[in-house]
C-alpha atoms as a PDB file:
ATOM      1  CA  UNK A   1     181.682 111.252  99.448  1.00  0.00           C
ATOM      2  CA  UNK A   2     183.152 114.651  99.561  1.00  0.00           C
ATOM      3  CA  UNK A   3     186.684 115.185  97.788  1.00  0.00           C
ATOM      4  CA  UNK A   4     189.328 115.492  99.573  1.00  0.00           C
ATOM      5  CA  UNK A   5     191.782 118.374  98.825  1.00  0.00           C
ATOM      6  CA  UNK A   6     195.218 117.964 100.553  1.00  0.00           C
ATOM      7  CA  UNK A   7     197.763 117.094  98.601  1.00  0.00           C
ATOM      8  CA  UNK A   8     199.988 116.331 101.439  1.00  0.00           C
ATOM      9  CA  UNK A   9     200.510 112.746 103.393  1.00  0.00           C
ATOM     10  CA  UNK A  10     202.103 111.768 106.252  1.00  0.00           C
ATOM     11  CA  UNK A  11     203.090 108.075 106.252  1.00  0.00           C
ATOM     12  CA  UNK A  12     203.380 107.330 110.334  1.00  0.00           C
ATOM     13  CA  UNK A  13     205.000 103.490 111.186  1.00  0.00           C
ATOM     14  CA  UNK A  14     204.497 100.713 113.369  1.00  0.00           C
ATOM     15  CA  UNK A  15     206.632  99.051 115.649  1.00  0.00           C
ATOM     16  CA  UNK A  16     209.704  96.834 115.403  1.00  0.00           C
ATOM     17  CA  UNK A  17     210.511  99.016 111.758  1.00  0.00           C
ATOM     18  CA  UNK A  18     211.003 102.794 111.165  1.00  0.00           C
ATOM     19  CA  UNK A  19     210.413 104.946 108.159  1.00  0.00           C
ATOM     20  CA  UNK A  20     212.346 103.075 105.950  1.00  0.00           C
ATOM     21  CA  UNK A  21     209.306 100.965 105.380  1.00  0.00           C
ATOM     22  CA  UNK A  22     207.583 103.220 103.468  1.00  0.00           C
ATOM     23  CA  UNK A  23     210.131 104.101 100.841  1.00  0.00           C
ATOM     24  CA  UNK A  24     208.212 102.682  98.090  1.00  0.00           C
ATOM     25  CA  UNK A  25     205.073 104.000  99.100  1.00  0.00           C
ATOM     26  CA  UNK A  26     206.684 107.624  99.215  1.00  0.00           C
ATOM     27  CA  UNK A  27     207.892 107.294  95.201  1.00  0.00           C
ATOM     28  CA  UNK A  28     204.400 105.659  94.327  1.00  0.00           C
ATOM     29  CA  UNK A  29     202.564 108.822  96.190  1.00  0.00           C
ATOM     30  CA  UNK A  30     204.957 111.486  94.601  1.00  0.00           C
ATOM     31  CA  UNK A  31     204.215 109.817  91.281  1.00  0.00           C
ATOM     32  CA  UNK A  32     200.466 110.876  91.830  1.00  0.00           C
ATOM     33  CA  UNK A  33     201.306 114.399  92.767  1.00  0.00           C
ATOM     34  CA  UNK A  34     201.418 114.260  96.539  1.00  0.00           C
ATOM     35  CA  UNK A  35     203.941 115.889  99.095  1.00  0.00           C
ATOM     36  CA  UNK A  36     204.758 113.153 100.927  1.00  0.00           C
ATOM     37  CA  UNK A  37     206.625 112.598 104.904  1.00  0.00           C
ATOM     38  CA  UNK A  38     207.631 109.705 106.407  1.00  0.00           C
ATOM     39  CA  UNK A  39     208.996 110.702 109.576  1.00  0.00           C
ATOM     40  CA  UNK A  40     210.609 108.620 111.976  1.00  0.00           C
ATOM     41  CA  UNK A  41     208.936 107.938 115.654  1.00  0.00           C
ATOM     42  CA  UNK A  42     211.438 109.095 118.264  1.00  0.00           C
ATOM     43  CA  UNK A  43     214.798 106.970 118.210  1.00  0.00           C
ATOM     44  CA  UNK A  44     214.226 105.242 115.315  1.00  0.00           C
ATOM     45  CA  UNK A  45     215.533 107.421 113.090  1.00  0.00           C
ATOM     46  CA  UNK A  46     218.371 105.560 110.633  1.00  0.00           C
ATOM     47  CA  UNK A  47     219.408 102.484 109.268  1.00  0.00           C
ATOM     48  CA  UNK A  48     217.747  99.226 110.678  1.00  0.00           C
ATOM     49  CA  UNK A  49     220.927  96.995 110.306  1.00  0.00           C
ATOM     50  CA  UNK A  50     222.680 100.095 112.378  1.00  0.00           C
ATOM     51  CA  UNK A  51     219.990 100.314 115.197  1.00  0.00           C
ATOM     52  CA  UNK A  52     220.214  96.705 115.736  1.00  0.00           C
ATOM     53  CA  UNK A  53     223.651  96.558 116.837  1.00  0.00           C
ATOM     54  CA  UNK A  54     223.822 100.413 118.584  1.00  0.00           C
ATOM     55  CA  UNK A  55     220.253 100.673 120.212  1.00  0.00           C
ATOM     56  CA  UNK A  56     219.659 103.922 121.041  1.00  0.00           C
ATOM     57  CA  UNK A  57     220.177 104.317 124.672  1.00  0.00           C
ATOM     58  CA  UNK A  58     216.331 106.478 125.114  1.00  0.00           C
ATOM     59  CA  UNK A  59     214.628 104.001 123.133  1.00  0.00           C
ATOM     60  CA  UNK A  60     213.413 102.574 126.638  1.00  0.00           C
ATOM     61  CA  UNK A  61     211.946 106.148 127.628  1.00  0.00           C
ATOM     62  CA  UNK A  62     209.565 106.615 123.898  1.00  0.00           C
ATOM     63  CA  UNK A  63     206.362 105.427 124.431  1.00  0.00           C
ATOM     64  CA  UNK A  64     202.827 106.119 122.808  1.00  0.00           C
ATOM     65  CA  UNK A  65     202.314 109.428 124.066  1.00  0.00           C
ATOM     66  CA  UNK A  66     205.844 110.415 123.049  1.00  0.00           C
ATOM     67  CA  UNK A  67     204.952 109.027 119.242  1.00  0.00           C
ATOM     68  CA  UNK A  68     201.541 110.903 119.140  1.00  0.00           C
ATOM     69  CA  UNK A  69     203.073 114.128 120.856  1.00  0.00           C
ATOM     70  CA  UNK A  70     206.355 113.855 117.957  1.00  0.00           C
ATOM     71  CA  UNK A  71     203.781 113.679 115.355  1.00  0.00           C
ATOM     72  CA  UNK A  72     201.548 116.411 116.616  1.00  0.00           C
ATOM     73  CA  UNK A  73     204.169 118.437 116.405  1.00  0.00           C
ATOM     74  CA  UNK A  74     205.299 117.873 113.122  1.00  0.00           C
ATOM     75  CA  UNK A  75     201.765 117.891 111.377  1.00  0.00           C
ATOM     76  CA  UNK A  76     201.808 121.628 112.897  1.00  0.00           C
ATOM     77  CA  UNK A  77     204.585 122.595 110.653  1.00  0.00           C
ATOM     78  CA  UNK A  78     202.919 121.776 107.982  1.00  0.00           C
ATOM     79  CA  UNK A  79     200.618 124.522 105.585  1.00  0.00           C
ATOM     80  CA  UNK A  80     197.505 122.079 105.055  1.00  0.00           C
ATOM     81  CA  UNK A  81     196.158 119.129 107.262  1.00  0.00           C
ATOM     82  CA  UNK A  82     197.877 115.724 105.676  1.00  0.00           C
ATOM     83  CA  UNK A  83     196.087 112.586 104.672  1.00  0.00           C
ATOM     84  CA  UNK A  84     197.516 109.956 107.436  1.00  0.00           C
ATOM     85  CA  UNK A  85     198.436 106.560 106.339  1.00  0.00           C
ATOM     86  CA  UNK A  86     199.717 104.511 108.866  1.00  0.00           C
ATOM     87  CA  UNK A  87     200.597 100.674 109.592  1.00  0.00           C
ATOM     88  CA  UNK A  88     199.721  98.548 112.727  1.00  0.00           C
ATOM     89  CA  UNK A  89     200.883 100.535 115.455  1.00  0.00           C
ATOM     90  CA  UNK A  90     200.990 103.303 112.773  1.00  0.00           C
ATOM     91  CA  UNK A  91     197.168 102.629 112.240  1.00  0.00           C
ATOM     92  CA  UNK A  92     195.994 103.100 116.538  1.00  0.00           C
ATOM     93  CA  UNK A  93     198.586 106.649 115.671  1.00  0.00           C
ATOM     94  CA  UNK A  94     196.476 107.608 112.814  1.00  0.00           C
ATOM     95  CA  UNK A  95     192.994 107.062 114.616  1.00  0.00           C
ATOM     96  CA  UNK A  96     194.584 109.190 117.696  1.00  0.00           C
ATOM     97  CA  UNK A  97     195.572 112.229 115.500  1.00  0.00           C
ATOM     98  CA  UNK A  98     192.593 111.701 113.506  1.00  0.00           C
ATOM     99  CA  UNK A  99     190.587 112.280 117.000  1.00  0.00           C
ATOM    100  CA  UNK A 100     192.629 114.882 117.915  1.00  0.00           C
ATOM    101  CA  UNK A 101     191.703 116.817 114.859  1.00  0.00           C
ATOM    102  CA  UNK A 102     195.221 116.427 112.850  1.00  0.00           C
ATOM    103  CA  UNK A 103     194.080 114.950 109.434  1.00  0.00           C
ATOM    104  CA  UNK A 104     191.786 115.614 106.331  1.00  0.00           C
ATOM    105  CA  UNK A 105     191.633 111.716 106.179  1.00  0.00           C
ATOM    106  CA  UNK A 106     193.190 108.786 108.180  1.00  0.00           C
ATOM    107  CA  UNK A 107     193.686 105.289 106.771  1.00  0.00           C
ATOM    108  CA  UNK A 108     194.357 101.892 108.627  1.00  0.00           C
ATOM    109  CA  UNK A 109     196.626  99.324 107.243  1.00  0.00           C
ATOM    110  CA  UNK A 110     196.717  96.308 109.681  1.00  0.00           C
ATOM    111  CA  UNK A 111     196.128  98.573 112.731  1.00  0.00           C
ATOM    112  CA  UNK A 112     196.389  98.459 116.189  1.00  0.00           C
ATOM    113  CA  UNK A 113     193.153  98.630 118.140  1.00  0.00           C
ATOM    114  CA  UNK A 114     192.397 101.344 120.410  1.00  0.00           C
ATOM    115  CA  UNK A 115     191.335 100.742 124.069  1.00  0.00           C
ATOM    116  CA  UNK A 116     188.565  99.106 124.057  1.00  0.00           C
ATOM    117  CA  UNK A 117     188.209  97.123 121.358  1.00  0.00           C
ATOM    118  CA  UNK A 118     189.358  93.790 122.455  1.00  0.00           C
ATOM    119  CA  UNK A 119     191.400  91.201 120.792  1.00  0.00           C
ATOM    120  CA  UNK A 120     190.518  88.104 121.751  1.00  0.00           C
ATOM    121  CA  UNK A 121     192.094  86.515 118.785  1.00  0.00           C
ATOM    122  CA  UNK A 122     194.991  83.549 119.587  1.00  0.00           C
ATOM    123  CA  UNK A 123     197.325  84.741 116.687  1.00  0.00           C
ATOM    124  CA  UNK A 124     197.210  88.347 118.424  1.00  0.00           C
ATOM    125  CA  UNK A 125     198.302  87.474 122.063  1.00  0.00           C
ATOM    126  CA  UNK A 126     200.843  84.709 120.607  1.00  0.00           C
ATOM    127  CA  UNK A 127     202.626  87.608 118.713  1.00  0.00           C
ATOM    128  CA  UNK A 128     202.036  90.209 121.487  1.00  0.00           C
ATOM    129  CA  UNK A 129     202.472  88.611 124.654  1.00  0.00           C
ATOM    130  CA  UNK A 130     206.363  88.522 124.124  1.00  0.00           C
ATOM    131  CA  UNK A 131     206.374  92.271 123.561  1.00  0.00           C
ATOM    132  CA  UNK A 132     204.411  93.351 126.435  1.00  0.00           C
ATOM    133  CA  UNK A 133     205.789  90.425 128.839  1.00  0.00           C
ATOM    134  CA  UNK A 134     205.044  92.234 132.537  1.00  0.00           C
ATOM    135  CA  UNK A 135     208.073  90.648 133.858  1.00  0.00           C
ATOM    136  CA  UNK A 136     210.844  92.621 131.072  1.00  0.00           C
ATOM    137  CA  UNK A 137     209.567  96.219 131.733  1.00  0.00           C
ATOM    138  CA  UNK A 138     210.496  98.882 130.073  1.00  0.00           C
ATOM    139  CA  UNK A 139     213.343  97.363 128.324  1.00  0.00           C
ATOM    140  CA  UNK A 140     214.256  96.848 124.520  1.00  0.00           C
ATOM    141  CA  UNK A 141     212.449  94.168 122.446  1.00  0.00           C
ATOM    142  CA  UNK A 142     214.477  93.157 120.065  1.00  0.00           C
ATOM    143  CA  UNK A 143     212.874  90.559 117.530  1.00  0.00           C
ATOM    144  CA  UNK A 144     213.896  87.417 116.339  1.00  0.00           C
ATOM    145  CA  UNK A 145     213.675  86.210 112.930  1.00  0.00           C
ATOM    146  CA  UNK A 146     211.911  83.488 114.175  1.00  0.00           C
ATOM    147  CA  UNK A 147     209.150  85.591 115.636  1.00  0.00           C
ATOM    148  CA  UNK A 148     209.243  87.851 112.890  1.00  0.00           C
ATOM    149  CA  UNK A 149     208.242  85.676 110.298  1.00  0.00           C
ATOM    150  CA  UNK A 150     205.261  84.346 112.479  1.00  0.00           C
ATOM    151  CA  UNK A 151     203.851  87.566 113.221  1.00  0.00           C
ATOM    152  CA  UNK A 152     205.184  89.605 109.977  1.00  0.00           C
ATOM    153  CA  UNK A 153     206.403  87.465 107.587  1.00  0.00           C
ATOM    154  CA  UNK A 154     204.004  84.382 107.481  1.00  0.00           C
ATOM    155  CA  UNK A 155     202.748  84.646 103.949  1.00  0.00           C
ATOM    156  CA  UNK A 156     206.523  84.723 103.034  1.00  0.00           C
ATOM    157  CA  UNK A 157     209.138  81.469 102.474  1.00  0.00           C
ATOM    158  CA  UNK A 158     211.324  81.830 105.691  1.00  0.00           C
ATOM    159  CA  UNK A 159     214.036  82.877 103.862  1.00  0.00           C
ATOM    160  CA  UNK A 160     212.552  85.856 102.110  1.00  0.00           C
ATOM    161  CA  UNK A 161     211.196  86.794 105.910  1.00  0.00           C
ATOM    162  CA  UNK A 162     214.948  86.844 107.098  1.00  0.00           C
ATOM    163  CA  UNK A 163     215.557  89.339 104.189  1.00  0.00           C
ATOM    164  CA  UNK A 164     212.781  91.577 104.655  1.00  0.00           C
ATOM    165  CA  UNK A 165     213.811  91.246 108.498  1.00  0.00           C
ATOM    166  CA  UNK A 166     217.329  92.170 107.820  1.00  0.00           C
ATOM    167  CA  UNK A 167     216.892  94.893 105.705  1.00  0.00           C
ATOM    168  CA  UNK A 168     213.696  96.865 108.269  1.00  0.00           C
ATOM    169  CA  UNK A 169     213.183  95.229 111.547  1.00  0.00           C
ATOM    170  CA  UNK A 170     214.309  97.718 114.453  1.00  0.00           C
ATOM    171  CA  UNK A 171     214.957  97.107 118.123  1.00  0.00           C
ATOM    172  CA  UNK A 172     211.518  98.432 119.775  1.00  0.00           C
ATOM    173  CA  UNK A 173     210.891 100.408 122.856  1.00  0.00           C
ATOM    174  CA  UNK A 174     208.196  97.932 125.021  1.00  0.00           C
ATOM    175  CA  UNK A 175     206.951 100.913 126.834  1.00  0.00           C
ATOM    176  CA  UNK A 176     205.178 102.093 123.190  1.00  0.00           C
ATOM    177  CA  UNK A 177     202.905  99.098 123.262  1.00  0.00           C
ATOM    178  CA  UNK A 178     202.148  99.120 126.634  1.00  0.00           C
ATOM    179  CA  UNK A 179     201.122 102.450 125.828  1.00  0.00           C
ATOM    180  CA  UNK A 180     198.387 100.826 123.612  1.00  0.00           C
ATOM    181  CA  UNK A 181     196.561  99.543 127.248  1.00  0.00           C
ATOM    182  CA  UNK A 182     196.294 102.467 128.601  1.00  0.00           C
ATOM    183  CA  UNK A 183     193.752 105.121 128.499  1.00  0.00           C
ATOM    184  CA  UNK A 184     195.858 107.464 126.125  1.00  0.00           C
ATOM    185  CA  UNK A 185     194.859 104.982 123.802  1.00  0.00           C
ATOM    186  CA  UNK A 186     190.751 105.444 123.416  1.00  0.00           C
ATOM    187  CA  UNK A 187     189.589 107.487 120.769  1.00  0.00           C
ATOM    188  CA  UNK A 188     185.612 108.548 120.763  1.00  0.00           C
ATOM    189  CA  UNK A 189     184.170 105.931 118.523  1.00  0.00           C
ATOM    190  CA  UNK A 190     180.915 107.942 118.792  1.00  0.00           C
ATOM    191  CA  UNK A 191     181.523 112.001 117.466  1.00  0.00           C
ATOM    192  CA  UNK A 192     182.109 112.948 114.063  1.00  0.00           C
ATOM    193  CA  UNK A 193     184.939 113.347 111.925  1.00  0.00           C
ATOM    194  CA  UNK A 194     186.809 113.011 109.270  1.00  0.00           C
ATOM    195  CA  UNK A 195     186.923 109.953 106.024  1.00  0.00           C
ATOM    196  CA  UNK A 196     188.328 106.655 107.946  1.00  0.00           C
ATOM    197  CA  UNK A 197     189.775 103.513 105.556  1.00  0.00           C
ATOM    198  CA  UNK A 198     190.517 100.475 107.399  1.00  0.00           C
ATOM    199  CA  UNK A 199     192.840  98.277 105.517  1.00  0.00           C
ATOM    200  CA  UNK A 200     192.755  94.460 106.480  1.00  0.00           C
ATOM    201  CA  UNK A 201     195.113  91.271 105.679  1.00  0.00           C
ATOM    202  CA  UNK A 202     193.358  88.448 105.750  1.00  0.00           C
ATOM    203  CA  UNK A 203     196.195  86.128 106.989  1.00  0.00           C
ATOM    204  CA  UNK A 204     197.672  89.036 109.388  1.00  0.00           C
ATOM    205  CA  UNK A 205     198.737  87.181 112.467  1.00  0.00           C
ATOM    206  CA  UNK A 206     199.448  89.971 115.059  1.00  0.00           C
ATOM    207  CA  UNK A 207     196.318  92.339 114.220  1.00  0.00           C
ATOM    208  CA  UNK A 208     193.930  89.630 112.504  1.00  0.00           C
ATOM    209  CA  UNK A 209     191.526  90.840 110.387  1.00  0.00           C
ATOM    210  CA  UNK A 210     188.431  90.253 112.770  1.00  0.00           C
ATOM    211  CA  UNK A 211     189.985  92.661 115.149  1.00  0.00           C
ATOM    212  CA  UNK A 212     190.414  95.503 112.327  1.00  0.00           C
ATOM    213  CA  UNK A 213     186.581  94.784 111.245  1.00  0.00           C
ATOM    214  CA  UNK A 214     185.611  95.670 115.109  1.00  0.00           C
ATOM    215  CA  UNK A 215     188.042  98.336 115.563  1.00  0.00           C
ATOM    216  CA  UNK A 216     185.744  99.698 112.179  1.00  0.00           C
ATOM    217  CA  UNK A 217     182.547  98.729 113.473  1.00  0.00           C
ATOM    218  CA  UNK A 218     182.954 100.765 116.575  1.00  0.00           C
ATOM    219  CA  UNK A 219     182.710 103.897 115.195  1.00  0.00           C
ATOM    220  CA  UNK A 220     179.093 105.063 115.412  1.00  0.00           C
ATOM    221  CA  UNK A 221     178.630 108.606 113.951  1.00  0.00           C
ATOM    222  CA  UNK A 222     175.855 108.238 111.261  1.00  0.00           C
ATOM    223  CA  UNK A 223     177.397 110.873 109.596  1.00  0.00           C
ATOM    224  CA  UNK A 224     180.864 110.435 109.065  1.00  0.00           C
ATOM    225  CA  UNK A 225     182.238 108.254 106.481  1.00  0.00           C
ATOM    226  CA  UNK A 226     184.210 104.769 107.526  1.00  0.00           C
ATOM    227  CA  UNK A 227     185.473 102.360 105.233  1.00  0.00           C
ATOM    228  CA  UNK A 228     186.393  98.995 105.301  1.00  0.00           C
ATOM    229  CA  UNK A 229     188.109  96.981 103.003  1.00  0.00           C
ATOM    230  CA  UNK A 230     189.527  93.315 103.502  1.00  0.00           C
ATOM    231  CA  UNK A 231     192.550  91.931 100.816  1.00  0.00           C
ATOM    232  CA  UNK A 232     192.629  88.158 100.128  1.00  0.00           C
ATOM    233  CA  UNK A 233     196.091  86.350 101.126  1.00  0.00           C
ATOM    234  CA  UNK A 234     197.791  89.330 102.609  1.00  0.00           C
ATOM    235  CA  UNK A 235     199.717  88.850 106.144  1.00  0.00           C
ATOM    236  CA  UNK A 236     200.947  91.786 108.127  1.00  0.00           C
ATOM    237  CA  UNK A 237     203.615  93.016 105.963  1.00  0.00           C
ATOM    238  CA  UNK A 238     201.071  93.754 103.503  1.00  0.00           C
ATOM    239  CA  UNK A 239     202.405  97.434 102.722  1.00  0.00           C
ATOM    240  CA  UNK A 240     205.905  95.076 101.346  1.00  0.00           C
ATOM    241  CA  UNK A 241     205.109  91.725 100.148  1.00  0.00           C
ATOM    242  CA  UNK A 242     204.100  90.930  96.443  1.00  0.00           C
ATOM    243  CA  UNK A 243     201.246  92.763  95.121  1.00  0.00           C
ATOM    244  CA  UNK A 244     201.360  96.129  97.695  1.00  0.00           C
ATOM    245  CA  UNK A 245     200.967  98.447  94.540  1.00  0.00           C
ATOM    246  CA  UNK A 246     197.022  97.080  94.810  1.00  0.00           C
ATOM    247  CA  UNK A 247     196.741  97.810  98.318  1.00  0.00           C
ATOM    248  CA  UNK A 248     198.025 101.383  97.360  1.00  0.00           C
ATOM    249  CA  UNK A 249     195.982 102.092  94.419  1.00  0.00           C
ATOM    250  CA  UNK A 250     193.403 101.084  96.556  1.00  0.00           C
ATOM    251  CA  UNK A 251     193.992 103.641  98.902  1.00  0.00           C
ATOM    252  CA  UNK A 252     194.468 106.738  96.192  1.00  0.00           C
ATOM    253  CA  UNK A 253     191.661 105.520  94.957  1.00  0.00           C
ATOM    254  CA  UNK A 254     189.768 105.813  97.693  1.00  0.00           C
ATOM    255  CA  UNK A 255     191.599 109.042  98.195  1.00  0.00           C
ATOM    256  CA  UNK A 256     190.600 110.550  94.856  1.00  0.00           C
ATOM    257  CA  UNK A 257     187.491 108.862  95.077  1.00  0.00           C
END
């Protein structure tokens, strides 16, 4: 495998949480020498428990272009291409900029698939369907604990969900994942490019681990490395339940390599 030599990542989030969610992964990457960025997607920047009661009145306008196009943007600033690490939504962001060139490396924790690689999976349209409801629109999702702790939270006691909800979850702009459906969302499965990790949870409700070992298997250049890696008892909220210091040192390992 050839090394990799940025020491620069760019930590890009999913939906229904900001940047906030990758505070510990920041320190643990610092610790190992990297310059690290978590930036926020556009109007979720600040405190969950704040953006819950005073949505941001554009939230309704961001959607997936918007989050690709705000990341683009920043990754240009920067004075070597980044590693990307991102997280379900965060993960169909990564492969994107990863297509368009923007990263030295892209891993997938728990990600979103791209257009046309189709879930078919129960778990997936039970958690999705309420976001991308046809008869709400463009209007705010805002998540309940209840749902939260099915799709996020289910390898957690209720009541640590609630906590983990109260402390991260973030009203969510619906137009972002109907972004997903559209055909912004492809990426060429079939030229070559740069190291790709996919990172599964095997009890992830809203992006099972089937559909991340399809999303892997589509890519088809001979060439190219892709990675796939699968971790026993681990729900969607993998990068913050018990145990996520493995799934990290996974990933710098794989990193270093």
């Amino acid at each position: 495998m050839k090394t990799l030599k940025s020491k620069t990542i760019v930590f890009v989030h999913g939906l229904f949480v900001n940047n906030k969610s990758w505070e510990n992964w920041k320190t643990f990457f610092e610790a190992k020498g990297y310059t690290v960025y978590t930036p926020a997607n556009p109007s979720h920047e600040g405190n969950p428990a704040t953006l819950r009661t005073n949505i941001d009145p554009n939230l309704t306008k961001v959607n997936f272009v918007d989050v690709v196009n705000n990341l683009v943007k920043f990754i240009d600033t920067l004075p070597e291409k980044p590693i990307l690490i991102g997280h379900s939504l965060g993960g169909l962001t990564v492969q994107k900029l990863m297509d368009l060139g923007k990263g030295e490396a892209g891993v997938m924790i728990d990600g979103a698939p791209p257009m046309g690689v189709i879930p078919y999976e129960w778990s997936f349209w039970k958690s999705n369907f309420t976001v991308v409801n046809p008869f709400k629109g463009n209007t705010v999702f805002m998540p309940t604990k209840s749902w939260f702790h099915y799709t996020f939270g289910n390898t957690l006691a209720r009541a640590e969900s609630d906590q983990v909800f109260d402390e991260f979850v973030v009203p969510e702009s619906r137009a972002i994942a109907w972004g997903t459906l559209k055909s912004y969302a492809k990426v060429d499965f079939k030229k070559a490019h740069q190291p790709l990790l996919f990172i599964a949870g095997e009890k992830d409700h809203i992006m099972p681990a089937t559909l991340n070992k399809r999303n892997f298997k589509a890519y088809k250049n001979p060439a190219s490395i892709t990675d796939f890696k699968m971790f026993e008892g681990r729900g969607h909220f993998i990068c913050g339940e018990k145990n996520w210091e493995e799934v990290a040192t996974y990933i710098y390992n794989w990193i270093k390599n």
